[in-house]
Every structure is written in structure tokens, then in C-alpha cells.
C-alpha atoms as a PDB file:
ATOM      1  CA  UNK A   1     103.982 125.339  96.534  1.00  0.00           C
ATOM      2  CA  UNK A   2     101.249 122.951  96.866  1.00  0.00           C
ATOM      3  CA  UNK A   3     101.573 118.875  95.559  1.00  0.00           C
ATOM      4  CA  UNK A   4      99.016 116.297  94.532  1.00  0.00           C
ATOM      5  CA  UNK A   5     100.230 113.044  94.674  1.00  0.00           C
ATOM      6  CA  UNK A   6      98.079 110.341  93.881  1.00  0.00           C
ATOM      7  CA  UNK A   7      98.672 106.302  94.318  1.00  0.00           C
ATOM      8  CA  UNK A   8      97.662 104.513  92.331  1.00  0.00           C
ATOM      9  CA  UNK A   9      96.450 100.773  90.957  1.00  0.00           C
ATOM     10  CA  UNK A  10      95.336  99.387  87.798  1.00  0.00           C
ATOM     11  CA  UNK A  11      92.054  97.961  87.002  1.00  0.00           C
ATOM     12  CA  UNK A  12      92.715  94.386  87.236  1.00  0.00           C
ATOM     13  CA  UNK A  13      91.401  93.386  83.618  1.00  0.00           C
ATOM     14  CA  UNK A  14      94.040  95.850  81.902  1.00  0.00           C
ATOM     15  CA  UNK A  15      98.151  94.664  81.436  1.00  0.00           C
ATOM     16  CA  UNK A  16     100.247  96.925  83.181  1.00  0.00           C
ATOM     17  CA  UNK A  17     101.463  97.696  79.805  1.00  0.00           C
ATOM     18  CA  UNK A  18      98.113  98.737  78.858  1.00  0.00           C
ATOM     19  CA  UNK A  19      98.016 100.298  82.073  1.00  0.00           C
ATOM     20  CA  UNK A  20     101.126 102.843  81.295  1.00  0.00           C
ATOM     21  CA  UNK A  21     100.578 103.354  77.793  1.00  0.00           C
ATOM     22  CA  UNK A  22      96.960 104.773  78.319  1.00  0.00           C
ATOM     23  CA  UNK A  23      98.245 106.645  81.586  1.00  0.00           C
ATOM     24  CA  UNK A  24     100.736 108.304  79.284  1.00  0.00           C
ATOM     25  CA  UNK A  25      98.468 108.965  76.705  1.00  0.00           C
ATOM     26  CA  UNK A  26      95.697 109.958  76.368  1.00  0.00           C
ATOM     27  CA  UNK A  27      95.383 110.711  80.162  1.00  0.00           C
ATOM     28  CA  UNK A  28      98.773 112.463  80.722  1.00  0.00           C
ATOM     29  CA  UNK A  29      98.312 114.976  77.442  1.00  0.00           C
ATOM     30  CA  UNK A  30      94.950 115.831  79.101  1.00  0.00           C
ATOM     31  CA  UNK A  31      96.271 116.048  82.825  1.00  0.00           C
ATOM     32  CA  UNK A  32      98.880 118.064  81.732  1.00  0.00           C
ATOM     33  CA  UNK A  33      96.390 120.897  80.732  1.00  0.00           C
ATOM     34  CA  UNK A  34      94.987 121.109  84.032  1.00  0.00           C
ATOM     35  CA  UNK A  35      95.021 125.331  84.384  1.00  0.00           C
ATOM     36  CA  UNK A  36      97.596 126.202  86.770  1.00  0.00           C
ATOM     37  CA  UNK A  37     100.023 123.373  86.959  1.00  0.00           C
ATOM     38  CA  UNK A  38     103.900 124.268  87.405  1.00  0.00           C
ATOM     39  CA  UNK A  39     104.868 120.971  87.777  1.00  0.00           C
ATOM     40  CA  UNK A  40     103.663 117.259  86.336  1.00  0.00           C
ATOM     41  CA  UNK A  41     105.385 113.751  86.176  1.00  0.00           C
ATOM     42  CA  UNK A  42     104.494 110.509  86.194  1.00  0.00           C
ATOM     43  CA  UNK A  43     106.506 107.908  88.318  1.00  0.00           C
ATOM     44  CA  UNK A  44     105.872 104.414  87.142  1.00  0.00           C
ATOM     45  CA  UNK A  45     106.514 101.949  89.516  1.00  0.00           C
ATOM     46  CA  UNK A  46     109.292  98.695  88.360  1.00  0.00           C
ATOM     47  CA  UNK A  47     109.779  95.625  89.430  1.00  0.00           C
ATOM     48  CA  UNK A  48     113.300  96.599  89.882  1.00  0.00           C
ATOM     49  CA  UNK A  49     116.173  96.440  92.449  1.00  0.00           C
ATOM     50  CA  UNK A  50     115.533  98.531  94.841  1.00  0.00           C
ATOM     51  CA  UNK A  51     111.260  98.010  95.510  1.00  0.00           C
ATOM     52  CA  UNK A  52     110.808  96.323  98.770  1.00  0.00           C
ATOM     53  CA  UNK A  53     108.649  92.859  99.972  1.00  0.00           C
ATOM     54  CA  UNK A  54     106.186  95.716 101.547  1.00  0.00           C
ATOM     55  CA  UNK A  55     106.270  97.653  98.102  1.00  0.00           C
ATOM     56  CA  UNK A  56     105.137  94.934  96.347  1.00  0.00           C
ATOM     57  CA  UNK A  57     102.844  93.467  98.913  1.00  0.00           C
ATOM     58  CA  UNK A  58     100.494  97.196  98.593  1.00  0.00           C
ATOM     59  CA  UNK A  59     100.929  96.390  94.796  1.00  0.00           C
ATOM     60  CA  UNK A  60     100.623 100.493  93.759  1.00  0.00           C
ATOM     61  CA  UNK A  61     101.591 101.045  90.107  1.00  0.00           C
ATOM     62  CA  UNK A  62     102.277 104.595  89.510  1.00  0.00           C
ATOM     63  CA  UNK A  63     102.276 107.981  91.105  1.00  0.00           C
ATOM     64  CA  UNK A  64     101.329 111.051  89.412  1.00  0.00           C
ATOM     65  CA  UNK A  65     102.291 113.992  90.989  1.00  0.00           C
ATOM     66  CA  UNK A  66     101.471 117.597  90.297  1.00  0.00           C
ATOM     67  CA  UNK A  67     102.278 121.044  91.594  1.00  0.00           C
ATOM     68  CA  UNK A  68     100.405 124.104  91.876  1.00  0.00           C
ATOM     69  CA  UNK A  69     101.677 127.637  93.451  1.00  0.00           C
ATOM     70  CA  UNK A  70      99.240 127.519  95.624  1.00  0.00           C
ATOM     71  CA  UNK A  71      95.808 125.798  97.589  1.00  0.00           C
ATOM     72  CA  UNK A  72      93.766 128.470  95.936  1.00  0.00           C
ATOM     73  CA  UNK A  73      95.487 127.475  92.215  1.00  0.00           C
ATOM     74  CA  UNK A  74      95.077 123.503  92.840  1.00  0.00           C
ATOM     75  CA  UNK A  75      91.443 124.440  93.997  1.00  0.00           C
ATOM     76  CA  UNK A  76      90.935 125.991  90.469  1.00  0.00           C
ATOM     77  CA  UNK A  77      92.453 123.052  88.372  1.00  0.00           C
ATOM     78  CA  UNK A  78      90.221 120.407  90.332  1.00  0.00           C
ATOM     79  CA  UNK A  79      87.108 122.125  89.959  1.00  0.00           C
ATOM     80  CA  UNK A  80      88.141 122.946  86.239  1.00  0.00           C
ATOM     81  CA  UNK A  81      86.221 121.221  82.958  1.00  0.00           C
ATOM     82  CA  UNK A  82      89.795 119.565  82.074  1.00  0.00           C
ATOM     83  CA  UNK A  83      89.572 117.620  85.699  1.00  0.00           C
ATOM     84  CA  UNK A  84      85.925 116.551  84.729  1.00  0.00           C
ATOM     85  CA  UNK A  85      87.126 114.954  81.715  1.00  0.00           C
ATOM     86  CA  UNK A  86      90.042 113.674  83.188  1.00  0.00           C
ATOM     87  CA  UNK A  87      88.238 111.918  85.871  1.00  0.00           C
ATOM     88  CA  UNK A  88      85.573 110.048  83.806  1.00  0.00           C
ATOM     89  CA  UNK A  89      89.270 109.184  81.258  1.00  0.00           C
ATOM     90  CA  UNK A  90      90.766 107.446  84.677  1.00  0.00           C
ATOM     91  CA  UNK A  91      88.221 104.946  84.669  1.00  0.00           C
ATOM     92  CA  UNK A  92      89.364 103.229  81.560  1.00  0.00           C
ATOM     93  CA  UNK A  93      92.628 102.189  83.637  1.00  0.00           C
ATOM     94  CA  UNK A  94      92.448 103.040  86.799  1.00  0.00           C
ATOM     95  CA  UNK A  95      91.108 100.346  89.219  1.00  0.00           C
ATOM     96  CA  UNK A  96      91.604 102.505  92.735  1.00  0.00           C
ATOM     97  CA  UNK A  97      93.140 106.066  93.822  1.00  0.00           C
ATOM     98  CA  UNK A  98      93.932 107.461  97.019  1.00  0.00           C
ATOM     99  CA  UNK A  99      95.199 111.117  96.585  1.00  0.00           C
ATOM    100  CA  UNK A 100      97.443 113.213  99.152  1.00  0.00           C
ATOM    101  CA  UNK A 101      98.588 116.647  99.345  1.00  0.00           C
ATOM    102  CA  UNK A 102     101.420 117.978 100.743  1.00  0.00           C
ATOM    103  CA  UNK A 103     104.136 121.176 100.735  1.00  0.00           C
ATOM    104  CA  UNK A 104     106.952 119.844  99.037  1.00  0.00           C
ATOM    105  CA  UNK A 105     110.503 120.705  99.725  1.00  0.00           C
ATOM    106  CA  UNK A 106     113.343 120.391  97.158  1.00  0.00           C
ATOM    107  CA  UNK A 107     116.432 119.442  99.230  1.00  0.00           C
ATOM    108  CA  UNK A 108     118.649 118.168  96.535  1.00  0.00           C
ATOM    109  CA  UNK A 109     118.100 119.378  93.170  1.00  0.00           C
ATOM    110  CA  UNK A 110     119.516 118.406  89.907  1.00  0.00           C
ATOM    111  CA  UNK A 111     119.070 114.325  89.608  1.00  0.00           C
ATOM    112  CA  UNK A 112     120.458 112.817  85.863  1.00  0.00           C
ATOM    113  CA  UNK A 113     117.525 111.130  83.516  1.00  0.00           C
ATOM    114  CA  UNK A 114     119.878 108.292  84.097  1.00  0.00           C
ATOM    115  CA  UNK A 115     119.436 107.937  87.987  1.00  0.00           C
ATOM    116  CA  UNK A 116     118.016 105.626  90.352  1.00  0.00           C
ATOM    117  CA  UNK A 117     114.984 106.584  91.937  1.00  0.00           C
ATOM    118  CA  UNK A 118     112.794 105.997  94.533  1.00  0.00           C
ATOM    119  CA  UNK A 119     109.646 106.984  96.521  1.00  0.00           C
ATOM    120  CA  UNK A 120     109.407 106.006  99.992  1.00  0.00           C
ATOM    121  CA  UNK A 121     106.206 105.875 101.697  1.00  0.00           C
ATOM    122  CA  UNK A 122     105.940 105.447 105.504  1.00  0.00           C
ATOM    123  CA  UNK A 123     102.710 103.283 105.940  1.00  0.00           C
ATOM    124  CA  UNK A 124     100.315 103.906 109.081  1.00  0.00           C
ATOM    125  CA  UNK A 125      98.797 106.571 110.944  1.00  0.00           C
ATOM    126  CA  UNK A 126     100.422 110.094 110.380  1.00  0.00           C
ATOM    127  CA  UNK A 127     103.749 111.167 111.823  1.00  0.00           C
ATOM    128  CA  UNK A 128     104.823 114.020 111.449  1.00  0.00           C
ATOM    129  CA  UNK A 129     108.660 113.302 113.088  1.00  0.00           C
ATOM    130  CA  UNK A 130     108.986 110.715 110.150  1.00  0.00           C
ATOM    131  CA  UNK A 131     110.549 113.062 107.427  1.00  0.00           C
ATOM    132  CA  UNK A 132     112.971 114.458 110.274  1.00  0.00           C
ATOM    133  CA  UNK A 133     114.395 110.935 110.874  1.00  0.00           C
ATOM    134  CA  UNK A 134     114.632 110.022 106.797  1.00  0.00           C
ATOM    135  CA  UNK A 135     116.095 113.147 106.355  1.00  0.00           C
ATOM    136  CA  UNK A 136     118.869 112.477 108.580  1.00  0.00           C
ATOM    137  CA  UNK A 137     119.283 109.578 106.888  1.00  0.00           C
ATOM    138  CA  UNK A 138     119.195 110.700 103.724  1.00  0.00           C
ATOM    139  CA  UNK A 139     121.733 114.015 103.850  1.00  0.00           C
ATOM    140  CA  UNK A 140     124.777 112.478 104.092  1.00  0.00           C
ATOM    141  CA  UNK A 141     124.755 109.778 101.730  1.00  0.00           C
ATOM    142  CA  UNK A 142     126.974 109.377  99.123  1.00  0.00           C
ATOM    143  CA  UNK A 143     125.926 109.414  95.309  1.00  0.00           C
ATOM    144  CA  UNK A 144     122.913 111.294  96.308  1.00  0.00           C
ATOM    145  CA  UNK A 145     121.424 113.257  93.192  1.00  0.00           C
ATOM    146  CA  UNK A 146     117.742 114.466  94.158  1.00  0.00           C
ATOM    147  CA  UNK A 147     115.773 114.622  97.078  1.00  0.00           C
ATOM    148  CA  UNK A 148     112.446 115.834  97.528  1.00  0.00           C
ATOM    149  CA  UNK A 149     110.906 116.302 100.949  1.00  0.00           C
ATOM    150  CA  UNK A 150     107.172 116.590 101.328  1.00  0.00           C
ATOM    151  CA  UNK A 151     105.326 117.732 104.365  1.00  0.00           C
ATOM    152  CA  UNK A 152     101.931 115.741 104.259  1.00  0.00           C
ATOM    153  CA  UNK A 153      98.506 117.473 104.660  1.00  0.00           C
ATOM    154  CA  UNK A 154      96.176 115.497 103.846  1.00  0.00           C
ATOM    155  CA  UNK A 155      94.588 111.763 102.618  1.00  0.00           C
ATOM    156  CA  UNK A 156      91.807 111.904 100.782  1.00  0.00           C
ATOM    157  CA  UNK A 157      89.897 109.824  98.393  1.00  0.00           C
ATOM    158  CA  UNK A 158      89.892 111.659  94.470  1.00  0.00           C
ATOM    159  CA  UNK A 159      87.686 114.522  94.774  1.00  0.00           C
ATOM    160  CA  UNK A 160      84.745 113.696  92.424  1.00  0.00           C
ATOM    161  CA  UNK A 161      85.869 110.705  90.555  1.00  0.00           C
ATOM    162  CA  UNK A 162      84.040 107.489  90.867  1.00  0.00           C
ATOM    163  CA  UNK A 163      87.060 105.766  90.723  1.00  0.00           C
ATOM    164  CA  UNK A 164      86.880 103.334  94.452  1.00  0.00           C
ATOM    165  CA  UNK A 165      89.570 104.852  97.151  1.00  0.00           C
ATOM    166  CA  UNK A 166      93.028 103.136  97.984  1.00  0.00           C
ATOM    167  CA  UNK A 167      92.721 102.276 101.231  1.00  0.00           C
ATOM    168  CA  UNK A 168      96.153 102.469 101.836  1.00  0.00           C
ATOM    169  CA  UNK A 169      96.731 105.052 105.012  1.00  0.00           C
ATOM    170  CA  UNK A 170      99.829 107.109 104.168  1.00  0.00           C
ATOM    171  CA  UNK A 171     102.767 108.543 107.306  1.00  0.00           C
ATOM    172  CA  UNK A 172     104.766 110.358 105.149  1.00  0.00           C
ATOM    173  CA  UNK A 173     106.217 110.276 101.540  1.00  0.00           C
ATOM    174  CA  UNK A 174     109.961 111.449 100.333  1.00  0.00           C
ATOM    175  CA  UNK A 175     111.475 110.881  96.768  1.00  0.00           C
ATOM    176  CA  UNK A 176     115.127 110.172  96.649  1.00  0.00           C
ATOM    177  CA  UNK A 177     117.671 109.627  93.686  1.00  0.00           C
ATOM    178  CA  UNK A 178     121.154 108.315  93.235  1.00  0.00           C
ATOM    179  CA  UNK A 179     123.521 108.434  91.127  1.00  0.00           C
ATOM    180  CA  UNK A 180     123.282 104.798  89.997  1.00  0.00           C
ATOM    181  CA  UNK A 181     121.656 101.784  90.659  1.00  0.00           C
ATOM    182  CA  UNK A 182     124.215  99.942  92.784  1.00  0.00           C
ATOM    183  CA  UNK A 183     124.559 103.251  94.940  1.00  0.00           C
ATOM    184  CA  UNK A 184     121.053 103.051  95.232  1.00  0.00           C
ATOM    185  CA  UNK A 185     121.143  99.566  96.620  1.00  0.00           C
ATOM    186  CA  UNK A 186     124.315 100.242  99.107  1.00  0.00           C
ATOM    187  CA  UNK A 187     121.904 102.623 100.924  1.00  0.00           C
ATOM    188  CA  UNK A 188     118.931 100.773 100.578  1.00  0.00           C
ATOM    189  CA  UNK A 189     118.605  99.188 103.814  1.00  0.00           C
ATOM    190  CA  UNK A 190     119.362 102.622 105.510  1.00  0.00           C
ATOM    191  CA  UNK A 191     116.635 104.441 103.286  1.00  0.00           C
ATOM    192  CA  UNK A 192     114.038 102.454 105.043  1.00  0.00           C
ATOM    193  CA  UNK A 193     115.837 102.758 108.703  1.00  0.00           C
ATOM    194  CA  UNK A 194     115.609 101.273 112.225  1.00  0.00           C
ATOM    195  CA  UNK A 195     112.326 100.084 113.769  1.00  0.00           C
ATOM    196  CA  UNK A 196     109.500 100.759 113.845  1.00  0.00           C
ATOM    197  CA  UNK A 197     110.128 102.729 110.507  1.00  0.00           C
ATOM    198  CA  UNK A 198     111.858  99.602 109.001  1.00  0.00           C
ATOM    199  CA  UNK A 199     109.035  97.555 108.902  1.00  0.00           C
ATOM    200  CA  UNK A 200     106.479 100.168 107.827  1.00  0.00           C
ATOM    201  CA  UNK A 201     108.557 102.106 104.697  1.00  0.00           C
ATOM    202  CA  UNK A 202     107.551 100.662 101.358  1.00  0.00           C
ATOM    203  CA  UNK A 203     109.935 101.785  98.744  1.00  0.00           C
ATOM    204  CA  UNK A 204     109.507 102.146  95.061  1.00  0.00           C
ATOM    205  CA  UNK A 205     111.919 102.391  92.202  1.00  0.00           C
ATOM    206  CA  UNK A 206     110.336 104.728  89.790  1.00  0.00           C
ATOM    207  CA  UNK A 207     110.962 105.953  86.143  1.00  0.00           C
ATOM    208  CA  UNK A 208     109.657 109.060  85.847  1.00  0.00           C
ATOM    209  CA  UNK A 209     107.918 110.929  82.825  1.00  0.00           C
ATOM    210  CA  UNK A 210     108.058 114.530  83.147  1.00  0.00           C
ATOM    211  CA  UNK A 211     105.368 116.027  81.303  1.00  0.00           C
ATOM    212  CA  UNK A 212     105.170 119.507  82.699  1.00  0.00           C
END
């Protein structure tokens, strides 16, 4: 299985409730019949417990995600008419993208509507020993509902959108879930870890639209 995850910030003249409403729809309808996709949701980002000082310092307000079965299958939906269409929509809200692409892992499977979310992303030049070290971190946590583990690929800016690139450079990126807020926020100083990952792990509590 192949994931794109994009990051994501507004265009600075739009509300961020303009912002999710049009990223919802019309855009999500229209993502969400990209040929080949097994997989879609949108993560909003919240100014909720949970989102960290480096969180909100990159200022990132959503991350769509989408999963194909395979390279050859993602290469198909991105070079599709939908994607065209798709990409000249994004403009109307989207101020900057920076897209990655990575094998992701389910680990934990099964997280309520109701829980607390987050995505972590390790900032910096790649690492590849950084999901090894969150995932020991993460395993034996209590309250622990979901956990996704993705094995990055790639950085890239949005293949042929004129949308301007995020220039946000991107170590690794996990999603994790709890079983409530307050057992999110026991663990949350452990989610981001010792140095040097402490000081480089933004994290982001999400609510999530699943739309495939």
C-alpha cells in the first residue's frame, strides 16, 4: 500500500472556517473520485490540547491523506482528469502544499470516532531510525486505540499544481490515537520523546473526516 499525505496551509485571505468547509466540499467530493483510491480522510488540525508550541509555530492546517494499492495505481490517479480539476479547485483555499509519500503500516487498528488523535511529524532532514524510537514509545502505552506507522519515501512539492510548496522538510510522520483526551495528554510528553527528537516533533490533534 502506497500513501499521499499532503500538509497543508490556508491561503491567508480565507477563515479557517472557510478554509474547512470548502476543503470538505467541494474539494473532498471531487478528491474522493480520484480512480484507484482505497483509502481517503481528511485530518483537520485544532487548536486543542494536545498540539505543541512547534505545531503551532509551522502553522499547517490540515492533512489529507490517501491510499492507493500500489505506486503504479497512485501514478494513475495523479495523472488522471479528476487530479487536473482538483488541482486548479485547491487554489481557491489552499495557500501552500508540500506532499509526501510513504508505505504505511497499521500497527493498532480499530480507534473510536470519539478518540484523541494525533499526527506527529519529526521536523529536519530524513531519519530513517525515527519511527523505530516512536514506536517504542508508542507500543506500550496505555489507552492506546490506533496507530499508524508510515515509512517515508519521499518530499515533494504537488505534482502539477501551481499551488507554492511548503517548505517545511519532513523526518518522519506517525498517527496515534487514544482512548480519550486526558490519556492523550498523560503520554504527551513521551509521544514527542528525549532529545534531539523532543525538540524537533511537532504534534497535531486532528479530527478526522473519512471520506473513502
Amino acid at each position: 500500500m502506497i500513501a499521499a499525505i499532503s500538509m497543508m496551509r490556508r491561503r491567508a485571505d480565507i477563515s479557517l472556517d472557510q478554509f474547512r468547509r470548502h476543503w470538505l466540499d467541494p474539494h473532498g467530493v471531487m478528491t474522493a473520485e480520484l480512480p484507484g483510491v482505497r483509502y481517503y480522510i481528511q485530518s483537520h488540525c485544532l487548536d486543542a490540547p494536545g498540539t505543541n508550541a512547534l505545531a503551532r509555530d509551522l502553522a499547517i492546517d490540515g492533512f489529507p491523506e490517501l491510499w492507493f494499492d500500489s505506486i503504479e495505481a497512485r501514478r494513475i490517479a495523479y495523472t488522471s482528469p479528476r487530479i487536473a480539476e482538483c488541482n486548479i479547485d485547491s487554489e481557491q483555499f489552499v495557500g501552500s502544499v508540500s506532499r509526501l509519500v510513504t508505505e504505511p503500516q497499521v500497527i493498532v487498528d480499530g480507534s473510536a470516532a470519539d478518540a484523541a488523535k494525533v499526527v506527529l511529524l519529526a521536523i529536519g532532514p530524513r531519519d530513517p531510525g525515527w519511527p523505530d524510537r516512536l514506536h517504542a514509545r508508542v507500543m506500550p502505552m496505555q489507552g492506546l486505540v490506533g496507530y499508524v506507522r508510515h515509512t517515508l519515501l519521499e518530499q515533494a512539492a504537488a505534482p502539477a499544481s501551481k499551488i507554492p510548496e511548503l517548505k517545511v522538510q519532513v523526518a518522519g510522520i506517525a498517527e496515534v490515537s487514544f482512548e480519550s483526551e486526558a490519556t492523550l495528554l498523560e503520554h504527551a510528553s513521551a509521544l514527542a520523546g528525549p532529545d534531539p527528537d523532543a525538540g524537533r516533533t511537532a504534534i497535531y490533534r486532528v479530527h478526522d473526516y473519512k471520506l473513502v
